[in-house]
C-alpha atoms as a PDB file:
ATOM      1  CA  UNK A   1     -15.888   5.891 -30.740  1.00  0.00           C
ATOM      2  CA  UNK A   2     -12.314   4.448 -30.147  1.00  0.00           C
ATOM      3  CA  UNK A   3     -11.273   8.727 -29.233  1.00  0.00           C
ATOM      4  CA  UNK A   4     -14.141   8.865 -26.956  1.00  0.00           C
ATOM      5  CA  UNK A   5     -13.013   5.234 -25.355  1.00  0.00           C
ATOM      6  CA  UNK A   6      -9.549   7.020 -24.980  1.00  0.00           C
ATOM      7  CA  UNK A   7     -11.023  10.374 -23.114  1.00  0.00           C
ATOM      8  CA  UNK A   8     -12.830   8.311 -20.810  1.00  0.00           C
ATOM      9  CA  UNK A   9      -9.852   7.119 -19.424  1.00  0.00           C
ATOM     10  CA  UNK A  10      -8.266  10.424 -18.871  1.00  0.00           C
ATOM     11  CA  UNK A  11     -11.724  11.820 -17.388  1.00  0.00           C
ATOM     12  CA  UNK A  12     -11.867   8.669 -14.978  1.00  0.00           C
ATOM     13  CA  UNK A  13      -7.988   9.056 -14.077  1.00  0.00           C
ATOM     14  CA  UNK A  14      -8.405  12.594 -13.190  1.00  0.00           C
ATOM     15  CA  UNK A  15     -11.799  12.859 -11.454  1.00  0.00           C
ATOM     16  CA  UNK A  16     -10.232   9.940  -9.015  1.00  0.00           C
ATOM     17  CA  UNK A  17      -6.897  11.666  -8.320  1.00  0.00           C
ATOM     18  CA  UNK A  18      -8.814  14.711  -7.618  1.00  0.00           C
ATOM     19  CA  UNK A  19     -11.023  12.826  -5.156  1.00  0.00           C
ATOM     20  CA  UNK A  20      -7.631  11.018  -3.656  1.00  0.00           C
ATOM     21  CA  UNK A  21      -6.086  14.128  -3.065  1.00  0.00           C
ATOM     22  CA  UNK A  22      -7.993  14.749  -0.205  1.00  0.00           C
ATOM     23  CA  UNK A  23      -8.739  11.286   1.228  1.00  0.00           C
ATOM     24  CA  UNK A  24      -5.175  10.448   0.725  1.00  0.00           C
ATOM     25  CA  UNK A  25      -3.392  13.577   1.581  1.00  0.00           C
ATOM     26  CA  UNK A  26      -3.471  12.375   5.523  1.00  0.00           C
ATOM     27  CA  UNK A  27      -1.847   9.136   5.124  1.00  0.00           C
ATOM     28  CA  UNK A  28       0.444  10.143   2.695  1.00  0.00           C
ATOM     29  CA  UNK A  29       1.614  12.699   4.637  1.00  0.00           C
ATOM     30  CA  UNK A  30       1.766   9.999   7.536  1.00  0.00           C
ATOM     31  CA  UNK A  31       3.905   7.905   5.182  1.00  0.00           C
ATOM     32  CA  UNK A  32       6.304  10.214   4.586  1.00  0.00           C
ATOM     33  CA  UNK A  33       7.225  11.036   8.198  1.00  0.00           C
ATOM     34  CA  UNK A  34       7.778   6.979   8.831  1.00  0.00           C
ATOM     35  CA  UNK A  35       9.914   7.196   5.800  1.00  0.00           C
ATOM     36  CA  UNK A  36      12.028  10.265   6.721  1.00  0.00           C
ATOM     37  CA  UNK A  37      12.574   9.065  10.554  1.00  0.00           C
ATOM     38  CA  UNK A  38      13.439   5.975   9.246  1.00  0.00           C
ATOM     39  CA  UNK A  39      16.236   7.376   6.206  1.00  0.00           C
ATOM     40  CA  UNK A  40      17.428   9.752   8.860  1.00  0.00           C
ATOM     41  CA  UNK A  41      18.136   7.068  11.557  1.00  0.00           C
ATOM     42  CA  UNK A  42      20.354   5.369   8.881  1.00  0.00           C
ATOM     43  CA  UNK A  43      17.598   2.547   8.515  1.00  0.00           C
ATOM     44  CA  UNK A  44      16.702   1.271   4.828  1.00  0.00           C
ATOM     45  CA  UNK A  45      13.346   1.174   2.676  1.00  0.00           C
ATOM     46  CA  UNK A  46      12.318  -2.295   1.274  1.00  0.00           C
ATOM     47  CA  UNK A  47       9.557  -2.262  -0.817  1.00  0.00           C
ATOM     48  CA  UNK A  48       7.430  -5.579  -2.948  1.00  0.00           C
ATOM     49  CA  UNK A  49       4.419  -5.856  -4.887  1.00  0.00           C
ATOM     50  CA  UNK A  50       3.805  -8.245  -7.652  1.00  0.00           C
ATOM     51  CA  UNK A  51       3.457  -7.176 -11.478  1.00  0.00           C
ATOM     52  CA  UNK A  52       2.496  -3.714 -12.048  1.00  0.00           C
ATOM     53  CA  UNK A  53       2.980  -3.154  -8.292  1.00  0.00           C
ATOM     54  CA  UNK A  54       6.703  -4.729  -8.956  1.00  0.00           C
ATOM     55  CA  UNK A  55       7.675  -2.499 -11.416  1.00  0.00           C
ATOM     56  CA  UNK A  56       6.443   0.601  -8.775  1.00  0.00           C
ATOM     57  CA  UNK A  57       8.691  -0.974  -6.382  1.00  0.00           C
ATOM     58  CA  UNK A  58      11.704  -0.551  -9.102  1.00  0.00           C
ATOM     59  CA  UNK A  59      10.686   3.111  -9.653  1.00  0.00           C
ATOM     60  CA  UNK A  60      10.322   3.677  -5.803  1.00  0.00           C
ATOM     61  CA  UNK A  61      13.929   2.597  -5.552  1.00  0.00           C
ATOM     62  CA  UNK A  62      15.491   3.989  -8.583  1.00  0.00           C
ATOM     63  CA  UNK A  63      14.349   7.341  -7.462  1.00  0.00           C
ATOM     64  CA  UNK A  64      15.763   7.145  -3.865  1.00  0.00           C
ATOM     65  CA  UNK A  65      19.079   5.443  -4.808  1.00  0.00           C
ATOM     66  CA  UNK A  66      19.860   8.203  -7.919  1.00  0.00           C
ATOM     67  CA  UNK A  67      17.646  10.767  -7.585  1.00  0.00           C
ATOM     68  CA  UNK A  68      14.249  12.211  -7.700  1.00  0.00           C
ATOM     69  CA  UNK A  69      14.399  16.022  -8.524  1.00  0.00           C
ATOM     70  CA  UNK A  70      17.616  17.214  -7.336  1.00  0.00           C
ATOM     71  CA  UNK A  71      20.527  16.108  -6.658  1.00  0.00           C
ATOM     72  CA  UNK A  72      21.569  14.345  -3.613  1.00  0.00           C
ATOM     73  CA  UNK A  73      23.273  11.858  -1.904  1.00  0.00           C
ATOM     74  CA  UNK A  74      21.972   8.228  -2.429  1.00  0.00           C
ATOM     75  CA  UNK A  75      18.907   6.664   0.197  1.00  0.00           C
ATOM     76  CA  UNK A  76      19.184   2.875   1.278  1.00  0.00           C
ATOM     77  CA  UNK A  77      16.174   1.691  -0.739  1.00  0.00           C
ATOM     78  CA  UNK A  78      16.090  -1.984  -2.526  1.00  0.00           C
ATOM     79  CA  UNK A  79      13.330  -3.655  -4.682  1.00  0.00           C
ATOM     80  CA  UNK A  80      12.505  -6.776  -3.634  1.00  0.00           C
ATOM     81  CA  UNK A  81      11.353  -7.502  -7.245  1.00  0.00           C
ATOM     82  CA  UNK A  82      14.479  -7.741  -9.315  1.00  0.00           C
ATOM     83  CA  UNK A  83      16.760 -10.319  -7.721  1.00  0.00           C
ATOM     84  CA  UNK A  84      15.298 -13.823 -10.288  1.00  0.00           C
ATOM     85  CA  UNK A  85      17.908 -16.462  -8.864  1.00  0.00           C
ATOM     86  CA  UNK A  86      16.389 -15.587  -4.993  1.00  0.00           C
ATOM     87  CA  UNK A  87      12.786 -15.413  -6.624  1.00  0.00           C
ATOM     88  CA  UNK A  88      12.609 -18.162  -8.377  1.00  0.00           C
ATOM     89  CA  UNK A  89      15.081 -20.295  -5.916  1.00  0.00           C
ATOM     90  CA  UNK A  90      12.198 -19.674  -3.288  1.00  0.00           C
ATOM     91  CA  UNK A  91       9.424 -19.798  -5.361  1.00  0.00           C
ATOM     92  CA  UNK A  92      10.928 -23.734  -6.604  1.00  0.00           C
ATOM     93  CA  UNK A  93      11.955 -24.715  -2.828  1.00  0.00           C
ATOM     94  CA  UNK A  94       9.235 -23.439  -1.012  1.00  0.00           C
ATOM     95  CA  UNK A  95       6.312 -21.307  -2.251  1.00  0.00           C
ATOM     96  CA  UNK A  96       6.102 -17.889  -4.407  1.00  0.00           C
ATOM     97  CA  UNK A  97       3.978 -16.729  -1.172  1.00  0.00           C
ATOM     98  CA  UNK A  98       7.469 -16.501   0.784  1.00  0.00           C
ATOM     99  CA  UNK A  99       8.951 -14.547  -2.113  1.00  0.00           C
ATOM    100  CA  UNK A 100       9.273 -11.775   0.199  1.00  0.00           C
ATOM    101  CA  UNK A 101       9.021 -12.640   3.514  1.00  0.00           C
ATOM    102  CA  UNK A 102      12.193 -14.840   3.090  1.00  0.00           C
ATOM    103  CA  UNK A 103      14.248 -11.847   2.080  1.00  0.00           C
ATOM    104  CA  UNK A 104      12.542  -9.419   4.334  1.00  0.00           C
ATOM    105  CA  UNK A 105      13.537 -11.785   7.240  1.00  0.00           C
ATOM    106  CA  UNK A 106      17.191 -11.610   5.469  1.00  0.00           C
ATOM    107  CA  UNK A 107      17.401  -7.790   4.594  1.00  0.00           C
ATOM    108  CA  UNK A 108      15.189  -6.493   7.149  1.00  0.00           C
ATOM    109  CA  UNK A 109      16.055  -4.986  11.154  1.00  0.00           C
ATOM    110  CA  UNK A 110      14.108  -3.320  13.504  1.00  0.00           C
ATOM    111  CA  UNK A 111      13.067   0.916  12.023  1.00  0.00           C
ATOM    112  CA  UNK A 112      13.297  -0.097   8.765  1.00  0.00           C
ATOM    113  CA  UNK A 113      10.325  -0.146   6.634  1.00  0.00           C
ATOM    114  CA  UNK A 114       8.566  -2.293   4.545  1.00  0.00           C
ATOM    115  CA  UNK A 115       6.717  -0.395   1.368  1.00  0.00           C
ATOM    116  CA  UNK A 116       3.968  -3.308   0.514  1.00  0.00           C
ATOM    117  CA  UNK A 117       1.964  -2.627  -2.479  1.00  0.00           C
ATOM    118  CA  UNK A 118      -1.127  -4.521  -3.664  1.00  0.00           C
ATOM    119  CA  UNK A 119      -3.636  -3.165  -5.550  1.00  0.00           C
ATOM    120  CA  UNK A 120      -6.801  -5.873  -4.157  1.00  0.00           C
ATOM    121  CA  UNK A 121      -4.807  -6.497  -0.190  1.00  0.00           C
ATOM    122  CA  UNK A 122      -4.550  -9.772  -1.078  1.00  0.00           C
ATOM    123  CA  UNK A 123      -1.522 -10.792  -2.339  1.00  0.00           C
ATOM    124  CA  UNK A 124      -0.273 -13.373  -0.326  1.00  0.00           C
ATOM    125  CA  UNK A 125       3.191 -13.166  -1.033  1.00  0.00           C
ATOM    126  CA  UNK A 126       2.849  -9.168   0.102  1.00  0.00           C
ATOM    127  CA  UNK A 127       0.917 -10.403   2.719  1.00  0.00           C
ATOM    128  CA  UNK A 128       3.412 -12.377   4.108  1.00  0.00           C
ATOM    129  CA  UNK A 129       6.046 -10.074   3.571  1.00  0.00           C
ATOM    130  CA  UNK A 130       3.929  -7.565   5.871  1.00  0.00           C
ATOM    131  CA  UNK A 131       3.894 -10.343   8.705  1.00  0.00           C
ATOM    132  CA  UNK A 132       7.595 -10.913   8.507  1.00  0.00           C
ATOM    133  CA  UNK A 133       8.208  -7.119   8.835  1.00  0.00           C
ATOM    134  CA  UNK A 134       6.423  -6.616  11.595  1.00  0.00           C
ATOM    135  CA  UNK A 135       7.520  -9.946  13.085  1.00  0.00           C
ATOM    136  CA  UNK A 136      11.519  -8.180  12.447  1.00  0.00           C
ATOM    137  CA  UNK A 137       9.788  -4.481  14.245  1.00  0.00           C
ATOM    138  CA  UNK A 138       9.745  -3.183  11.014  1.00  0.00           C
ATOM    139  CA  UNK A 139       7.181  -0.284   9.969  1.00  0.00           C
ATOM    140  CA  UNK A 140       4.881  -0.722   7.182  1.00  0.00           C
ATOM    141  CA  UNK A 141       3.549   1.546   4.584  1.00  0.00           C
ATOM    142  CA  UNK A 142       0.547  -0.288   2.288  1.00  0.00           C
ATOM    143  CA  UNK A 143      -0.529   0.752  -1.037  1.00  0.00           C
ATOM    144  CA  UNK A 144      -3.675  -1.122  -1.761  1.00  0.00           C
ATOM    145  CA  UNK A 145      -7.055  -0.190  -3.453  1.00  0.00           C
ATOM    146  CA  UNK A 146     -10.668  -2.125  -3.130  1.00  0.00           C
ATOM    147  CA  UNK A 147     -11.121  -1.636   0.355  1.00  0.00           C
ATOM    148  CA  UNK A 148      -7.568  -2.556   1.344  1.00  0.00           C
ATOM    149  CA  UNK A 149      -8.178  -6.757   1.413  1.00  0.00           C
ATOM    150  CA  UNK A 150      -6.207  -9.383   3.753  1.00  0.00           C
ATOM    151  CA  UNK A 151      -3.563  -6.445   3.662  1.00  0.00           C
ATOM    152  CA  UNK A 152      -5.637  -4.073   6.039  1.00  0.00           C
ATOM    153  CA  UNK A 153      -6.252  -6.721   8.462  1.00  0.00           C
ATOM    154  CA  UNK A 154      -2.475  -7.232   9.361  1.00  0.00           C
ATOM    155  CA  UNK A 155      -2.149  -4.027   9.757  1.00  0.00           C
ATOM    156  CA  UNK A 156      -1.148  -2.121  13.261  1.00  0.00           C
ATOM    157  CA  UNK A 157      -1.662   1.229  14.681  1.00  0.00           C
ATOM    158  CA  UNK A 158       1.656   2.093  13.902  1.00  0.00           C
ATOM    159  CA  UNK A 159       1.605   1.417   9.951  1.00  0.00           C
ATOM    160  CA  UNK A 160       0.268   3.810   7.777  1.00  0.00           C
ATOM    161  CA  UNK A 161      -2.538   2.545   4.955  1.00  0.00           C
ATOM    162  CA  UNK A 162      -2.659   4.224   1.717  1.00  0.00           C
ATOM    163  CA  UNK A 163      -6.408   2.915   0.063  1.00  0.00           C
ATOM    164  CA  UNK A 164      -7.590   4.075  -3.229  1.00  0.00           C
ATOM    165  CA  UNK A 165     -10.831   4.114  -3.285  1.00  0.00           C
ATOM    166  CA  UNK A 166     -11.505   2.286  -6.722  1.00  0.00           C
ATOM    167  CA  UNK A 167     -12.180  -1.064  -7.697  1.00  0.00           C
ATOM    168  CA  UNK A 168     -10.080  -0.783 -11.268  1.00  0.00           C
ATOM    169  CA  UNK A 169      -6.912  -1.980 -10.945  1.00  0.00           C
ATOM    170  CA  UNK A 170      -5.850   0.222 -13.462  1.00  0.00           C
ATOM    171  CA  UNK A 171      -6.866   3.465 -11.856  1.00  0.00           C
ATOM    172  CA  UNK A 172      -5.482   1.985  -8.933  1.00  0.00           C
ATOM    173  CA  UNK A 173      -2.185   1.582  -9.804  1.00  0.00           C
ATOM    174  CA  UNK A 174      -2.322   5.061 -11.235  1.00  0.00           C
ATOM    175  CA  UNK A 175      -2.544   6.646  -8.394  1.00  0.00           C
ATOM    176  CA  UNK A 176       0.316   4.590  -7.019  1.00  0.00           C
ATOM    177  CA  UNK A 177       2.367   5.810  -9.489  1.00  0.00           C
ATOM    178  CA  UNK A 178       1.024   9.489  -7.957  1.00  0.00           C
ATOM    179  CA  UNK A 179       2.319   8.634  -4.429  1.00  0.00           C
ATOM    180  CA  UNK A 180       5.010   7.413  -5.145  1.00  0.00           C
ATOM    181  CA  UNK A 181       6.255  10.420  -6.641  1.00  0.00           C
ATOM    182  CA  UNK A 182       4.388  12.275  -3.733  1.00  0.00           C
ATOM    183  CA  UNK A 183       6.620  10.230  -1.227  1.00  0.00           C
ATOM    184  CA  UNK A 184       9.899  10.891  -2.811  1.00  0.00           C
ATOM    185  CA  UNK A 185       9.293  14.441  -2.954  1.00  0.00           C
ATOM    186  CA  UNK A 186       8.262  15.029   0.458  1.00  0.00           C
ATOM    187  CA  UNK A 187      11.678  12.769   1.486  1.00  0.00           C
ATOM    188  CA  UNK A 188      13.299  15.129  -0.391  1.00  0.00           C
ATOM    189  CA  UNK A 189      11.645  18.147   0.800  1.00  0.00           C
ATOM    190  CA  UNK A 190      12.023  17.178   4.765  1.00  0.00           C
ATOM    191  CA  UNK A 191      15.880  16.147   4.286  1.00  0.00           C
ATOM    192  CA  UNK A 192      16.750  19.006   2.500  1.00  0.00           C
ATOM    193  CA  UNK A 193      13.625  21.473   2.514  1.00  0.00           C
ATOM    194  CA  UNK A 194      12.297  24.308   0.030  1.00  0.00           C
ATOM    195  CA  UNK A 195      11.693  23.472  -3.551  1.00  0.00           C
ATOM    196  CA  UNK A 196      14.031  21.451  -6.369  1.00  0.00           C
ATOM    197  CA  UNK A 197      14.766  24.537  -8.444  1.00  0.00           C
ATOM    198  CA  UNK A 198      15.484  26.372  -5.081  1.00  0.00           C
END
């Protein structure tokens, strides 16, 4: 019983990454050409999301600032996750919804862009942090799931909206973790082109 439980997952997690790869190929593609115009203008990547989505925003980061899959020179990315005296500072003086919106209006100019994940849309500190950005002429890139929320509202032509199409947030954040990875590789391909072991 508790093996079967276990396969399930796996069968669920596969049959909806093979399902993404061809809803999501488009946007992801879409994505990445914001993100390399962006790193090769010598703007920056900021990127928030709140618990499992904040520890995807550390990843994101970690693997532009060292390194994906080869080696390269560092890309401006920062997690707005990590920093606990700014977090909780705001969260005490004004409200955990400005979390991020208070340092994107710090951190943030004009070509940059704003990686906003939230696996429901409505996380109104991510939320927020997607008005700010676009307030600053930033360009957003959205990571949601279940129909894409508050999130998909705010959204403008010019952003690019990566939706699972699942309601679990677990298989959600899954495939998260899957473009992510998809996104730094296809930086890494159009800065520097071919393959890793090339």
């Amino acid at each position: 019983m508790k093996n079967q439980r276990i396969l399930s997952h796996f069968h669920e997690s596969a049959e909806l990454k093979i399902q993404c790869a061809t809803v999501l190929a488009r946007p992801i593609e879409q994505a990445i050409e914001l993100l390399f115009t962006a790193l090769s203008n010598g703007n920056k990547i900021l990127a928030c999301g709140n618990g499992g989505s904040a520890a995807d925003c550390q990843h994101f980061a970690a693997e532009l600032v060292g390194r994906f899959e080869r080696e390269r020179l560092p890309l401006p990315a920062l997690a707005l996750t990590t920093d606990t005296s700014i977090l909780t500072a705001v969260s005490n003086d004004y409200s955990f919804n400005e979390v991020y919106a208070k340092q994107v209006q710090a951190f943030g100019q004009a070509g940059d862009i704003l990686l906003a994940l939230s696996t429901s849309g409505n996380s109104a500190s991510v939320v927020n942090a997607v008005n700010m950005a676009l307030e600053r002429d930033m360009r957003v890139i959205a990571l949601t799931g279940k129909g894409g929320g508050e999130l998909k509202k705010v959204l403008t032509d010019a952003d690019v909206h990566i939706c699972v199409p699942h309601d679990r947030t677990a298989r959600i954040q899954e495939v998260h973790l899957l473009t992510i990875h998809c996104l730094c590789d296809g930086i890494d391909t159009a800065l520097f082109g071919g393959d890793a072991d090339d």
